[in-house]
PDB file of N, CA and C in Angstrom:
ATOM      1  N   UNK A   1     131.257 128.103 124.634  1.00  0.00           N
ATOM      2  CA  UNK A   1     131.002 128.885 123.465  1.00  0.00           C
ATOM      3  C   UNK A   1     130.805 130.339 123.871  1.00  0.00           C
ATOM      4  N   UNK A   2     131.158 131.510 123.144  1.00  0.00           N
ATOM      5  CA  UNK A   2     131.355 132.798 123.518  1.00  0.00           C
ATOM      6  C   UNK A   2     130.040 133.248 122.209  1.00  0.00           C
ATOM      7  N   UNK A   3     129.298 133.699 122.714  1.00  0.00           N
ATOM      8  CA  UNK A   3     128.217 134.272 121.563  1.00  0.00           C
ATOM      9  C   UNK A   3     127.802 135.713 122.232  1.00  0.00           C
ATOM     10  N   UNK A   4     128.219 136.674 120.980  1.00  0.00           N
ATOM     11  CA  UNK A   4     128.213 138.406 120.871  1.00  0.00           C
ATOM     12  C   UNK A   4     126.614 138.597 120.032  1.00  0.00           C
ATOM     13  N   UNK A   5     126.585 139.745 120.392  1.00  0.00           N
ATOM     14  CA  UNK A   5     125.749 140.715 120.236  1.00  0.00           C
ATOM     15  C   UNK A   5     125.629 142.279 120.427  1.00  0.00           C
ATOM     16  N   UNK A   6     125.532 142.976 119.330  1.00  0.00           N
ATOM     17  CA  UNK A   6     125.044 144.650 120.263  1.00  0.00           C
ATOM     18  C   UNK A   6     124.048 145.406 120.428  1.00  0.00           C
ATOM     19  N   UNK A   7     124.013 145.868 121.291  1.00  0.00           N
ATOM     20  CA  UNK A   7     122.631 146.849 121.597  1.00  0.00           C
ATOM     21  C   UNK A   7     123.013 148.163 121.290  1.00  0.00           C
ATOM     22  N   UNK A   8     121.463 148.818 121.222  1.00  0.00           N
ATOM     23  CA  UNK A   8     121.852 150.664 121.234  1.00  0.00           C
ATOM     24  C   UNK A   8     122.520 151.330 122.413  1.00  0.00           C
ATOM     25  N   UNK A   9     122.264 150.499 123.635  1.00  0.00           N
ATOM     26  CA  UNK A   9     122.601 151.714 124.394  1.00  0.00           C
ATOM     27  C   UNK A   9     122.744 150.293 126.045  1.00  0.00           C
ATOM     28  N   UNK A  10     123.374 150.973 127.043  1.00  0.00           N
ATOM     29  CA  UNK A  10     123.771 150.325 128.272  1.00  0.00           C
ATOM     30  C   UNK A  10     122.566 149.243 129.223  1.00  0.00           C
ATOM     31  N   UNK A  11     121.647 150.174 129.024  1.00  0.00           N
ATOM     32  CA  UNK A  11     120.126 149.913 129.506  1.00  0.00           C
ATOM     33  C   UNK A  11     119.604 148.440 128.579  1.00  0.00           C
ATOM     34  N   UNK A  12     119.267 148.543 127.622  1.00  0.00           N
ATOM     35  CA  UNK A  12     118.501 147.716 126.537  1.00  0.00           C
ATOM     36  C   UNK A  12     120.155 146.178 126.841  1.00  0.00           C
ATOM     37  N   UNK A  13     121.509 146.453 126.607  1.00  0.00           N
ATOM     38  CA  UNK A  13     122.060 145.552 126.917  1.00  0.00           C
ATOM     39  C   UNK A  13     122.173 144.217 128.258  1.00  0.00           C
ATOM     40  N   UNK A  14     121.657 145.530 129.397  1.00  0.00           N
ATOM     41  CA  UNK A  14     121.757 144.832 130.209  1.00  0.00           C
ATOM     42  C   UNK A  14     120.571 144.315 131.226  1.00  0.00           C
ATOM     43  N   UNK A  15     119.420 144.986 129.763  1.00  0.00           N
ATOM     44  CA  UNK A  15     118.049 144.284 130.168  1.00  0.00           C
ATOM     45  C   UNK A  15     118.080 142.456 129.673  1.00  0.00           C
ATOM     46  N   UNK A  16     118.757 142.599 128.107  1.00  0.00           N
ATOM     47  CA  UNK A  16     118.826 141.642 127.579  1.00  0.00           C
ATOM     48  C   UNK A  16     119.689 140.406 128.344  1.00  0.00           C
ATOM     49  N   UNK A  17     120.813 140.810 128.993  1.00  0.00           N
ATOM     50  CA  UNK A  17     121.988 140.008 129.454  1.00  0.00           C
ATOM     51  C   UNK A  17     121.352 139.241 130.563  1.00  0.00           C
ATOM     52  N   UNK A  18     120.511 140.255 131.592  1.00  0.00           N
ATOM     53  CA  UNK A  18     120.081 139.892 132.844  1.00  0.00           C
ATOM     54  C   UNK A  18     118.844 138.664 132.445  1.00  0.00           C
ATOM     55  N   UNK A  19     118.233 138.695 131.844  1.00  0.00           N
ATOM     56  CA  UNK A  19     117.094 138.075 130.963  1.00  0.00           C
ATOM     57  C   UNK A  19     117.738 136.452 130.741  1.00  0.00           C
ATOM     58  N   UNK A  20     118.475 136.686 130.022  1.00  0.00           N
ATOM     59  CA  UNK A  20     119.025 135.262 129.601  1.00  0.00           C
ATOM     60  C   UNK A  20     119.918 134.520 130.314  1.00  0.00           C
ATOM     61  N   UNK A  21     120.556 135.278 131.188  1.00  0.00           N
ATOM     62  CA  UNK A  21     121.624 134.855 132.139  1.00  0.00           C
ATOM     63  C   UNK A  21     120.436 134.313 133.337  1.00  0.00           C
ATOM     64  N   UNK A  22     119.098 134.809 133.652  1.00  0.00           N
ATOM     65  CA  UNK A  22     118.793 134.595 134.198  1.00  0.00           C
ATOM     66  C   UNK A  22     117.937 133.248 134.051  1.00  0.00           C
ATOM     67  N   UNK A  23     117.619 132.862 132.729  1.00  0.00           N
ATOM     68  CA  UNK A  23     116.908 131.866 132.320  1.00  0.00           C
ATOM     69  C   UNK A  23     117.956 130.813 131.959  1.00  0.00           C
ATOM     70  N   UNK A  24     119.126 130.972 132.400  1.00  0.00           N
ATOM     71  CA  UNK A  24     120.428 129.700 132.522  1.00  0.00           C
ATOM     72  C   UNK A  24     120.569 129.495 131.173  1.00  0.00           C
ATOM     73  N   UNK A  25     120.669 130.529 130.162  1.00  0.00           N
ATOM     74  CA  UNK A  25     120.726 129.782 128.683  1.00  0.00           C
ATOM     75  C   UNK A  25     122.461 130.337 128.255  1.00  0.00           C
ATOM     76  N   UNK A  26     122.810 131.247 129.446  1.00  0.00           N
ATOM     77  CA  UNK A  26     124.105 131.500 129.141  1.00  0.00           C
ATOM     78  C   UNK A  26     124.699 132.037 131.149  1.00  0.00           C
ATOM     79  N   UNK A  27     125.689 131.206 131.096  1.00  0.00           N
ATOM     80  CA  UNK A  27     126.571 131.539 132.714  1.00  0.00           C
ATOM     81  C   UNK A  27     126.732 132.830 133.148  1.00  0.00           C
ATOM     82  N   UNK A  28     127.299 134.093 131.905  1.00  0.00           N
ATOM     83  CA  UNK A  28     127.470 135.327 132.318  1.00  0.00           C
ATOM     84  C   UNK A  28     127.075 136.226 130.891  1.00  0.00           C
ATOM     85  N   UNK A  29     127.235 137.334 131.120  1.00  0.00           N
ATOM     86  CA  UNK A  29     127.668 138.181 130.209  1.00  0.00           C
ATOM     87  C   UNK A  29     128.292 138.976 130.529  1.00  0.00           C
ATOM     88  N   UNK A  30     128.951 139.887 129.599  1.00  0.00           N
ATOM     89  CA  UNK A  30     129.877 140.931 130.100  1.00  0.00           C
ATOM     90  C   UNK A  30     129.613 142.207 128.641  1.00  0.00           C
ATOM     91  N   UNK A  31     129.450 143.376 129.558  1.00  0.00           N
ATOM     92  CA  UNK A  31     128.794 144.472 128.280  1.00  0.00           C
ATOM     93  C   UNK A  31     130.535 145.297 128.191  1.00  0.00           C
ATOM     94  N   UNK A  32     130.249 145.750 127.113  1.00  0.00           N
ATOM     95  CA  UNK A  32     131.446 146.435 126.758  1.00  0.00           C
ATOM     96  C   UNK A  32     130.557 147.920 126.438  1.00  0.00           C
ATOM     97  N   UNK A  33     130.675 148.917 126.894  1.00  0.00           N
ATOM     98  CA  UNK A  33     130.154 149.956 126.625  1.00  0.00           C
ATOM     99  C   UNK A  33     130.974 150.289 125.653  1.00  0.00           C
ATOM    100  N   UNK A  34     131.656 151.334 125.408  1.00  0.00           N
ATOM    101  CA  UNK A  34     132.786 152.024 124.764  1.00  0.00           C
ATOM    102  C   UNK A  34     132.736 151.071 123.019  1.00  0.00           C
ATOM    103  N   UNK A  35     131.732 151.003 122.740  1.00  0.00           N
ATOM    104  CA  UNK A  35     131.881 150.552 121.493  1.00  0.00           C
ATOM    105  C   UNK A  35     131.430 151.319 120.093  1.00  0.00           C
ATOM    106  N   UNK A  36     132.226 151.492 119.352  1.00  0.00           N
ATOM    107  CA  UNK A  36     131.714 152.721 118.186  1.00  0.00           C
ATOM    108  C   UNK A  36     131.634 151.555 117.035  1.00  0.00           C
ATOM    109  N   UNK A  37     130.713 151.529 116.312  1.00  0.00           N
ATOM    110  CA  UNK A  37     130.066 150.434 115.265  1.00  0.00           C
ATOM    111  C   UNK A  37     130.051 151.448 114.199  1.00  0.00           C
ATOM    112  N   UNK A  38     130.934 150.756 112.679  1.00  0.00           N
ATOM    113  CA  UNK A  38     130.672 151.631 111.345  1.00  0.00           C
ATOM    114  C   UNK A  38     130.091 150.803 110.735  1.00  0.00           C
ATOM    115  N   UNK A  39     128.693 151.519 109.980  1.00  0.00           N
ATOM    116  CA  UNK A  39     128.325 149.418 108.799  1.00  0.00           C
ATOM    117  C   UNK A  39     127.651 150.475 108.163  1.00  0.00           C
ATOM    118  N   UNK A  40     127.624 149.754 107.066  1.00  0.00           N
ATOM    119  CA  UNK A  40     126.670 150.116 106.100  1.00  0.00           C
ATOM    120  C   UNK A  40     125.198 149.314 106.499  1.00  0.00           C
ATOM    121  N   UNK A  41     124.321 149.965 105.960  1.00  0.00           N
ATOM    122  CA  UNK A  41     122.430 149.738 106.740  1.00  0.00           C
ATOM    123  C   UNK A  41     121.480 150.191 105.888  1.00  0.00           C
ATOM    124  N   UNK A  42     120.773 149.560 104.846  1.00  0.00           N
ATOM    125  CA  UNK A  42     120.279 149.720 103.697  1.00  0.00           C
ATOM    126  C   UNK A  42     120.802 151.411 102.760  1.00  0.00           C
ATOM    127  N   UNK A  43     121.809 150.765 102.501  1.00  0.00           N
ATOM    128  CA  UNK A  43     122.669 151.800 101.782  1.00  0.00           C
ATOM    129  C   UNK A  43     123.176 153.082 102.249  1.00  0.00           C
ATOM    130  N   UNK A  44     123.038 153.595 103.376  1.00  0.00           N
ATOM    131  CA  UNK A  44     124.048 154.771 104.219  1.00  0.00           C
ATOM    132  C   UNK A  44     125.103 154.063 105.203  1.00  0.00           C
ATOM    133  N   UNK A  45     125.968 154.625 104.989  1.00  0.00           N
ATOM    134  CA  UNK A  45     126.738 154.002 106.124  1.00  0.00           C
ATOM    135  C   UNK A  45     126.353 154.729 107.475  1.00  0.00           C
ATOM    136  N   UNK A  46     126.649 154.353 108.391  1.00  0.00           N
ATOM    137  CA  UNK A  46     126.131 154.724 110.072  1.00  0.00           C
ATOM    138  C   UNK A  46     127.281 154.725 110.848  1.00  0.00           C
ATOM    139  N   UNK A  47     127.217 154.957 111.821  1.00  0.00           N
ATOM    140  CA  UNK A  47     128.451 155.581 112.099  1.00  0.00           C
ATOM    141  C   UNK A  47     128.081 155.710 114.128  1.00  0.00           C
ATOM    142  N   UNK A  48     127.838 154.297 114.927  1.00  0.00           N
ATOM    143  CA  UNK A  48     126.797 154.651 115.973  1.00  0.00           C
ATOM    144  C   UNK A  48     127.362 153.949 117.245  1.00  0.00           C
ATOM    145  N   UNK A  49     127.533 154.350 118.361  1.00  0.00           N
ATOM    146  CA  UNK A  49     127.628 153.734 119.576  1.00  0.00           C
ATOM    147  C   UNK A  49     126.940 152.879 120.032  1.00  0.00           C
ATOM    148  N   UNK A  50     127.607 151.500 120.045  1.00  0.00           N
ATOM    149  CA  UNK A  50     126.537 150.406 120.611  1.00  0.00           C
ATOM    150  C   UNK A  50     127.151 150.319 121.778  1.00  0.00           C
ATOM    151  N   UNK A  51     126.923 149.080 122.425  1.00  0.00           N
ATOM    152  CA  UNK A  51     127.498 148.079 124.215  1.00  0.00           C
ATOM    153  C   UNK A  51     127.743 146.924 123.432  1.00  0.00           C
ATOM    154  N   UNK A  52     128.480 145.983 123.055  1.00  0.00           N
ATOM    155  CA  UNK A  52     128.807 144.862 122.792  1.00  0.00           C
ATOM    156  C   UNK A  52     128.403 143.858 124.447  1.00  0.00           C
ATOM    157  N   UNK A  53     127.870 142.820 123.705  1.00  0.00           N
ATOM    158  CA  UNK A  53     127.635 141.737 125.051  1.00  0.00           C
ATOM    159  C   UNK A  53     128.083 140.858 124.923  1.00  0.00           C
ATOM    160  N   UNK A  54     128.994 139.981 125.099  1.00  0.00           N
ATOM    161  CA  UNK A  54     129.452 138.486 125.318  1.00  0.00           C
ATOM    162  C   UNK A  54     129.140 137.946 126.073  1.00  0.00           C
ATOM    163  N   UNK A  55     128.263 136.630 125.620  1.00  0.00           N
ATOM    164  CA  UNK A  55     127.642 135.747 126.583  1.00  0.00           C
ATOM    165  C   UNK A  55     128.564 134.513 126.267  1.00  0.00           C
ATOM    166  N   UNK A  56     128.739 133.900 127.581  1.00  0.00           N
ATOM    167  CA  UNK A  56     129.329 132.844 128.277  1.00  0.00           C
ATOM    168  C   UNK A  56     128.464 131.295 128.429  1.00  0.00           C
ATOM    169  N   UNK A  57     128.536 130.531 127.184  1.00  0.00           N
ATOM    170  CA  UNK A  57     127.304 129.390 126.852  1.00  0.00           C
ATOM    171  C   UNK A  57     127.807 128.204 126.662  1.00  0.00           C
ATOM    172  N   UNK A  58     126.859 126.983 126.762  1.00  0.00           N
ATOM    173  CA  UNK A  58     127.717 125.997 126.059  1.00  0.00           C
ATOM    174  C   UNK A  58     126.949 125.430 124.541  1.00  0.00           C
ATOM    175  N   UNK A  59     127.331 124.841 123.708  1.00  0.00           N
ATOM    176  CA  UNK A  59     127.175 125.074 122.565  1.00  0.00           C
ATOM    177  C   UNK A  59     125.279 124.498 122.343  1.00  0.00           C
ATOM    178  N   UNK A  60     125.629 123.218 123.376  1.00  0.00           N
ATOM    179  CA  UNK A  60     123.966 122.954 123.276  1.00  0.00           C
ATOM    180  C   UNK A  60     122.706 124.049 123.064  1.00  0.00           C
ATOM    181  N   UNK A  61     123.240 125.163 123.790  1.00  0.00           N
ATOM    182  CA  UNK A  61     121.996 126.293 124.527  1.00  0.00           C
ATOM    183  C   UNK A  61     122.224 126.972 123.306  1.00  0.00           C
ATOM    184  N   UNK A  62     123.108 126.773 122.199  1.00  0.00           N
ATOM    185  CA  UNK A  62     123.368 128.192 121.103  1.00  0.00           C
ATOM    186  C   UNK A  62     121.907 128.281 120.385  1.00  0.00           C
ATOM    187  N   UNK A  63     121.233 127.398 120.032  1.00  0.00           N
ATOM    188  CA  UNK A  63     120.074 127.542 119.284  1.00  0.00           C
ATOM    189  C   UNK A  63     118.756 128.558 120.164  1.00  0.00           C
ATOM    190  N   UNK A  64     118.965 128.171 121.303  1.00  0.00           N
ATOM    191  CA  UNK A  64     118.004 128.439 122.120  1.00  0.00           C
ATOM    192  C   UNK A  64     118.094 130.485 122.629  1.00  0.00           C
ATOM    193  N   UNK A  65     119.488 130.040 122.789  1.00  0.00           N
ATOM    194  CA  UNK A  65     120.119 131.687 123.012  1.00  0.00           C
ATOM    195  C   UNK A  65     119.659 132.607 121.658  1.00  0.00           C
ATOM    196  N   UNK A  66     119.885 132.075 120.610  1.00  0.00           N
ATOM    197  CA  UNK A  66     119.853 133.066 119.570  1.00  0.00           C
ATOM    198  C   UNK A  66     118.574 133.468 119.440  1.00  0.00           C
ATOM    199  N   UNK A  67     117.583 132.473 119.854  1.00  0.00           N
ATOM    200  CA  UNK A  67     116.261 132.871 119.211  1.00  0.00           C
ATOM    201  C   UNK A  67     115.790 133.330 120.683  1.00  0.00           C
ATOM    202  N   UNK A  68     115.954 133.694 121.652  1.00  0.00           N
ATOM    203  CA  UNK A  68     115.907 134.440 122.724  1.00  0.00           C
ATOM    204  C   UNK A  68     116.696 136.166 122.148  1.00  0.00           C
ATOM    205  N   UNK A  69     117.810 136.153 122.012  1.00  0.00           N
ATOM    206  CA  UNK A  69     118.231 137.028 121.447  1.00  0.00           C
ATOM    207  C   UNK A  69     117.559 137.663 120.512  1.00  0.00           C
ATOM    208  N   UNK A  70     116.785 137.459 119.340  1.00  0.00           N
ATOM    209  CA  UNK A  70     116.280 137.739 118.355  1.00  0.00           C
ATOM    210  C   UNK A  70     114.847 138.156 119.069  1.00  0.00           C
ATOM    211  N   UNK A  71     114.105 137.102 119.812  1.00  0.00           N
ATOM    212  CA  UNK A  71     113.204 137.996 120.588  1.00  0.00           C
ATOM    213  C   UNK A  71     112.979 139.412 121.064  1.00  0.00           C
ATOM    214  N   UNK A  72     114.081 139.037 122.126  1.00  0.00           N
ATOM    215  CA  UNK A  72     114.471 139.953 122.822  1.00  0.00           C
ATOM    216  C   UNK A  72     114.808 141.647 122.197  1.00  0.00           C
ATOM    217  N   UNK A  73     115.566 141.783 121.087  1.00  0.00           N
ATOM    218  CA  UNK A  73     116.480 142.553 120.766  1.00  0.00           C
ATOM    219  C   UNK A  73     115.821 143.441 119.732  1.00  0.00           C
ATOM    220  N   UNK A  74     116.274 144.720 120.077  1.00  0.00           N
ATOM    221  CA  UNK A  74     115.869 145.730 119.539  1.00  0.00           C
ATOM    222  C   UNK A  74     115.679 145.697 118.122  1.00  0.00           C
ATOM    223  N   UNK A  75     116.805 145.898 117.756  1.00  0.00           N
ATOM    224  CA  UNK A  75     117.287 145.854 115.893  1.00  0.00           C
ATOM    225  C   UNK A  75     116.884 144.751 115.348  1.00  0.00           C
ATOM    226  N   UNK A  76     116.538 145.449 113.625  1.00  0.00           N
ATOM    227  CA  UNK A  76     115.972 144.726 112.939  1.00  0.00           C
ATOM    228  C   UNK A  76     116.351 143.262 112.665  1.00  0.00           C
ATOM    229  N   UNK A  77     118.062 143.313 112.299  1.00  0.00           N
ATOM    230  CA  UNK A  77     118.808 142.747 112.094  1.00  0.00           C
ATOM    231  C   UNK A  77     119.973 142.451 112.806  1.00  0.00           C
ATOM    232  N   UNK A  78     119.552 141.739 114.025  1.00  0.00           N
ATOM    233  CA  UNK A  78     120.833 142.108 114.999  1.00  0.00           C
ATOM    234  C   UNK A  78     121.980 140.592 114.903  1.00  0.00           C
ATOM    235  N   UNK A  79     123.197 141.453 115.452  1.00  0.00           N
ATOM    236  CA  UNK A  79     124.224 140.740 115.166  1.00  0.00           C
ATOM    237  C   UNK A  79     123.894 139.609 115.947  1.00  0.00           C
ATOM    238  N   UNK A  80     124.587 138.640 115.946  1.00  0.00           N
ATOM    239  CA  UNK A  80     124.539 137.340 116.257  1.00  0.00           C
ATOM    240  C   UNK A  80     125.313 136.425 116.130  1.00  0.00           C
ATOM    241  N   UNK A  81     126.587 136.658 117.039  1.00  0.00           N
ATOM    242  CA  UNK A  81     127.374 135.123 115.847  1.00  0.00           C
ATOM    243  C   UNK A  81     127.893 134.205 117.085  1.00  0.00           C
ATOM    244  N   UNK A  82     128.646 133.252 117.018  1.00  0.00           N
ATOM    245  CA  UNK A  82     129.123 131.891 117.919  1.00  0.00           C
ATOM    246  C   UNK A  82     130.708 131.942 117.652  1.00  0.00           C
ATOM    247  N   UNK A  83     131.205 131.705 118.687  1.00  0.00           N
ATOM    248  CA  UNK A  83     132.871 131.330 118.653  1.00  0.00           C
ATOM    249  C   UNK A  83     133.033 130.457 119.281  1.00  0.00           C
ATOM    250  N   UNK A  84     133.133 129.245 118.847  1.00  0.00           N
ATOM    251  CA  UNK A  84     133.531 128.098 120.037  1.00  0.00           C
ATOM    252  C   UNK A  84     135.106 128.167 120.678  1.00  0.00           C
ATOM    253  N   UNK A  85     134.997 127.623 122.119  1.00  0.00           N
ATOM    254  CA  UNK A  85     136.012 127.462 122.854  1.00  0.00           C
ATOM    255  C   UNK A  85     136.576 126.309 123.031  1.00  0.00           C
ATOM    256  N   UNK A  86     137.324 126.119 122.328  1.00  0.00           N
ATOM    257  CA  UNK A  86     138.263 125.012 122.639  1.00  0.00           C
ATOM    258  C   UNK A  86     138.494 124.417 123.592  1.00  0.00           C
ATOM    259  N   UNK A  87     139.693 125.941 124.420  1.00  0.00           N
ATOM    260  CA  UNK A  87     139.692 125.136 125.955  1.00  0.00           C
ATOM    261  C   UNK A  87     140.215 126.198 126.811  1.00  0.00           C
ATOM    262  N   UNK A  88     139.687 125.802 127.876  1.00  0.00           N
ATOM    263  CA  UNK A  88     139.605 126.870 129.073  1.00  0.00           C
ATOM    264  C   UNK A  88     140.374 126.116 130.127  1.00  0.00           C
ATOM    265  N   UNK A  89     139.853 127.225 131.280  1.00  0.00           N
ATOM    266  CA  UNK A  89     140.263 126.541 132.597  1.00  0.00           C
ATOM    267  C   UNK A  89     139.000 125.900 133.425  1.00  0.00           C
ATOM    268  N   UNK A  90     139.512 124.448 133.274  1.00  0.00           N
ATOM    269  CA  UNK A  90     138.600 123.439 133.567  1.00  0.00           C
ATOM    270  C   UNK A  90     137.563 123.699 135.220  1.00  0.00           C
ATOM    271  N   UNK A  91     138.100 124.495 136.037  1.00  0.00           N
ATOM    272  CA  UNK A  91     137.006 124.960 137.382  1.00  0.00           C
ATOM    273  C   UNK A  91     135.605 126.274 136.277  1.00  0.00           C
ATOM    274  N   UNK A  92     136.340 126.703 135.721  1.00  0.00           N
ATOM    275  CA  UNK A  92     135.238 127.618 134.674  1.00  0.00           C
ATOM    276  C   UNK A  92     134.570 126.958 134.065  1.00  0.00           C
ATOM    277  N   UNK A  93     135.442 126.133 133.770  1.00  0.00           N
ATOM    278  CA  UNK A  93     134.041 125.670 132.266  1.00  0.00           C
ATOM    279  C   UNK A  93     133.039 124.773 133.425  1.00  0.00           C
ATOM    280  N   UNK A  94     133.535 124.009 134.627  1.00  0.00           N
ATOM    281  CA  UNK A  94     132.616 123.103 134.827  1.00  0.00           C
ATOM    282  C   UNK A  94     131.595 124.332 135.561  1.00  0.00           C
ATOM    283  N   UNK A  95     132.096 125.259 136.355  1.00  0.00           N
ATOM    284  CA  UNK A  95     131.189 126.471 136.789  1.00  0.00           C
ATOM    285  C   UNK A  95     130.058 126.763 135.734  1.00  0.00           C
ATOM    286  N   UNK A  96     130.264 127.384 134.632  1.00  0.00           N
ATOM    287  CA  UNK A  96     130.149 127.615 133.421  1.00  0.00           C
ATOM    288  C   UNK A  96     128.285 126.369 133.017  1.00  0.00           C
ATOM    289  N   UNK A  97     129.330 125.443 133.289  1.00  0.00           N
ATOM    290  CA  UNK A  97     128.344 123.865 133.182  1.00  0.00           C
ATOM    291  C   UNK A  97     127.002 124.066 134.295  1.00  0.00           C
ATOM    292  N   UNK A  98     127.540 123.660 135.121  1.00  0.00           N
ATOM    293  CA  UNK A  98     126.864 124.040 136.214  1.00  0.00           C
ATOM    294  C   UNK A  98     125.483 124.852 135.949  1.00  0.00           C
ATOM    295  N   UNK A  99     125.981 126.610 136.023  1.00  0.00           N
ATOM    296  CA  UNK A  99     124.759 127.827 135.661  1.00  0.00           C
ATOM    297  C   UNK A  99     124.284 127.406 134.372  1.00  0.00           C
ATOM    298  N   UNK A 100     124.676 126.593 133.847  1.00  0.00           N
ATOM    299  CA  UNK A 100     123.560 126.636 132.345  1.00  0.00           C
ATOM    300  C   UNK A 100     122.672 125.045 132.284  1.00  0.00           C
ATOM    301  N   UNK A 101     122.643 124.483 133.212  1.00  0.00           N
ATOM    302  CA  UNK A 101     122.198 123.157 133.480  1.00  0.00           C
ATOM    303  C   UNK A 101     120.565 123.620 134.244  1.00  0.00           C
TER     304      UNK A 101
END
Protein backbone atom coordinates (compact mmCIF):
# COMPACT_ATOMS: atom_id res chain seq x y z
CA UNK A 1 0.00 0.00 0.00
CA UNK A 2 1.44 3.52 -0.98
CA UNK A 3 0.00 6.14 1.66
CA UNK A 4 0.80 10.18 0.91
CA UNK A 5 0.92 12.99 2.89
CA UNK A 6 2.30 16.74 2.94
CA UNK A 7 4.22 18.78 5.09
CA UNK A 8 5.19 22.56 5.20
CA UNK A 9 8.54 22.32 4.62
CA UNK A 10 11.73 19.51 4.11
CA UNK A 11 12.59 19.40 7.88
CA UNK A 12 8.97 18.69 9.52
CA UNK A 13 8.71 15.89 6.42
CA UNK A 14 11.53 14.17 7.18
CA UNK A 15 11.14 14.38 10.90
CA UNK A 16 7.82 12.67 10.30
CA UNK A 17 9.14 9.93 7.66
CA UNK A 18 12.19 9.04 9.91
CA UNK A 19 9.66 8.57 12.94
CA UNK A 20 7.48 6.07 11.36
CA UNK A 21 9.82 4.34 9.14
CA UNK A 22 11.54 3.94 12.17
CA UNK A 23 8.74 2.42 14.27
CA UNK A 24 8.32 -0.31 11.19
CA UNK A 25 4.77 1.01 10.48
CA UNK A 26 5.94 1.80 6.94
CA UNK A 27 9.40 0.16 4.89
CA UNK A 28 10.40 3.61 3.35
CA UNK A 29 9.44 6.92 2.47
CA UNK A 30 10.39 9.08 -0.16
CA UNK A 31 9.89 13.16 0.13
CA UNK A 32 9.27 14.98 -2.95
CA UNK A 33 10.33 18.52 -2.27
CA UNK A 34 9.42 20.56 -5.38
CA UNK A 35 5.81 20.47 -4.60
CA UNK A 36 3.47 23.62 -5.13
CA UNK A 37 -0.13 22.82 -3.45
CA UNK A 38 -3.35 25.13 -4.65
CA UNK A 39 -6.61 24.39 -2.25
CA UNK A 40 -8.96 26.26 -1.03
CA UNK A 41 -8.67 26.50 3.26
CA UNK A 42 -11.61 27.92 5.06
CA UNK A 43 -12.57 30.03 2.17
CA UNK A 44 -9.19 31.69 0.59
CA UNK A 45 -7.57 29.83 -1.72
CA UNK A 46 -3.65 29.27 -0.83
CA UNK A 47 -1.35 28.94 -3.03
CA UNK A 48 1.88 27.08 -0.85
CA UNK A 49 4.96 24.86 -1.14
CA UNK A 50 4.71 21.65 0.58
CA UNK A 51 7.30 18.10 0.39
CA UNK A 52 4.89 15.37 -0.52
CA UNK A 53 5.86 11.95 1.38
CA UNK A 54 5.04 8.52 0.15
CA UNK A 55 5.19 5.91 2.51
CA UNK A 56 5.82 2.34 1.50
CA UNK A 57 3.19 0.02 3.90
CA UNK A 58 1.27 -2.92 3.97
CA UNK A 59 -2.34 -2.49 4.28
CA UNK A 60 -2.55 -4.07 7.85
CA UNK A 61 -0.29 -1.05 9.37
CA UNK A 62 -2.77 1.60 7.36
CA UNK A 63 -4.84 2.24 10.50
CA UNK A 64 -1.96 2.50 12.68
CA UNK A 65 0.11 4.79 10.17
CA UNK A 66 -2.64 7.28 9.85
CA UNK A 67 -3.19 7.90 13.37
CA UNK A 68 0.63 8.23 13.83
CA UNK A 69 0.44 10.60 10.99
CA UNK A 70 -2.28 12.67 12.47
CA UNK A 71 -0.23 12.74 15.68
CA UNK A 72 2.60 13.55 14.35
CA UNK A 73 1.68 16.26 11.74
CA UNK A 74 1.62 19.72 11.69
CA UNK A 75 -1.69 20.80 9.90
CA UNK A 76 -4.90 21.00 11.06
CA UNK A 77 -6.27 18.93 8.52
CA UNK A 78 -3.69 16.98 6.94
CA UNK A 79 -3.88 15.02 3.85
CA UNK A 80 -4.04 11.45 4.21
CA UNK A 81 -5.08 9.01 1.75
CA UNK A 82 -4.21 5.00 0.77
CA UNK A 83 -3.56 3.53 -2.74
CA UNK A 84 -3.38 -0.04 -2.71
CA UNK A 85 -0.86 -2.05 -4.75
CA UNK A 86 -1.83 -4.66 -6.58
CA UNK A 87 1.37 -5.94 -7.65
CA UNK A 88 4.89 -5.38 -7.52
CA UNK A 89 8.10 -7.00 -7.75
CA UNK A 90 7.85 -9.87 -5.51
CA UNK A 91 11.89 -9.46 -3.79
CA UNK A 92 10.21 -5.76 -2.77
CA UNK A 93 7.23 -6.51 -1.53
CA UNK A 94 8.66 -9.48 0.55
CA UNK A 95 11.62 -6.77 1.61
CA UNK A 96 8.83 -4.38 2.09
CA UNK A 97 7.21 -7.41 4.44
CA UNK A 98 10.05 -8.00 6.19
CA UNK A 99 10.77 -3.92 7.58
CA UNK A 100 7.20 -3.67 8.60
CA UNK A 101 6.99 -7.00 10.62
Amino acid sequence: MLVLTTLPNADAAAELAKSVVNEKLAACANLFPALRSIYKWQTKVQDENEVLVLFKTRQEHFERLKSRILELHPYEVPEVLAIPVEQGYQAYLDWLATETT
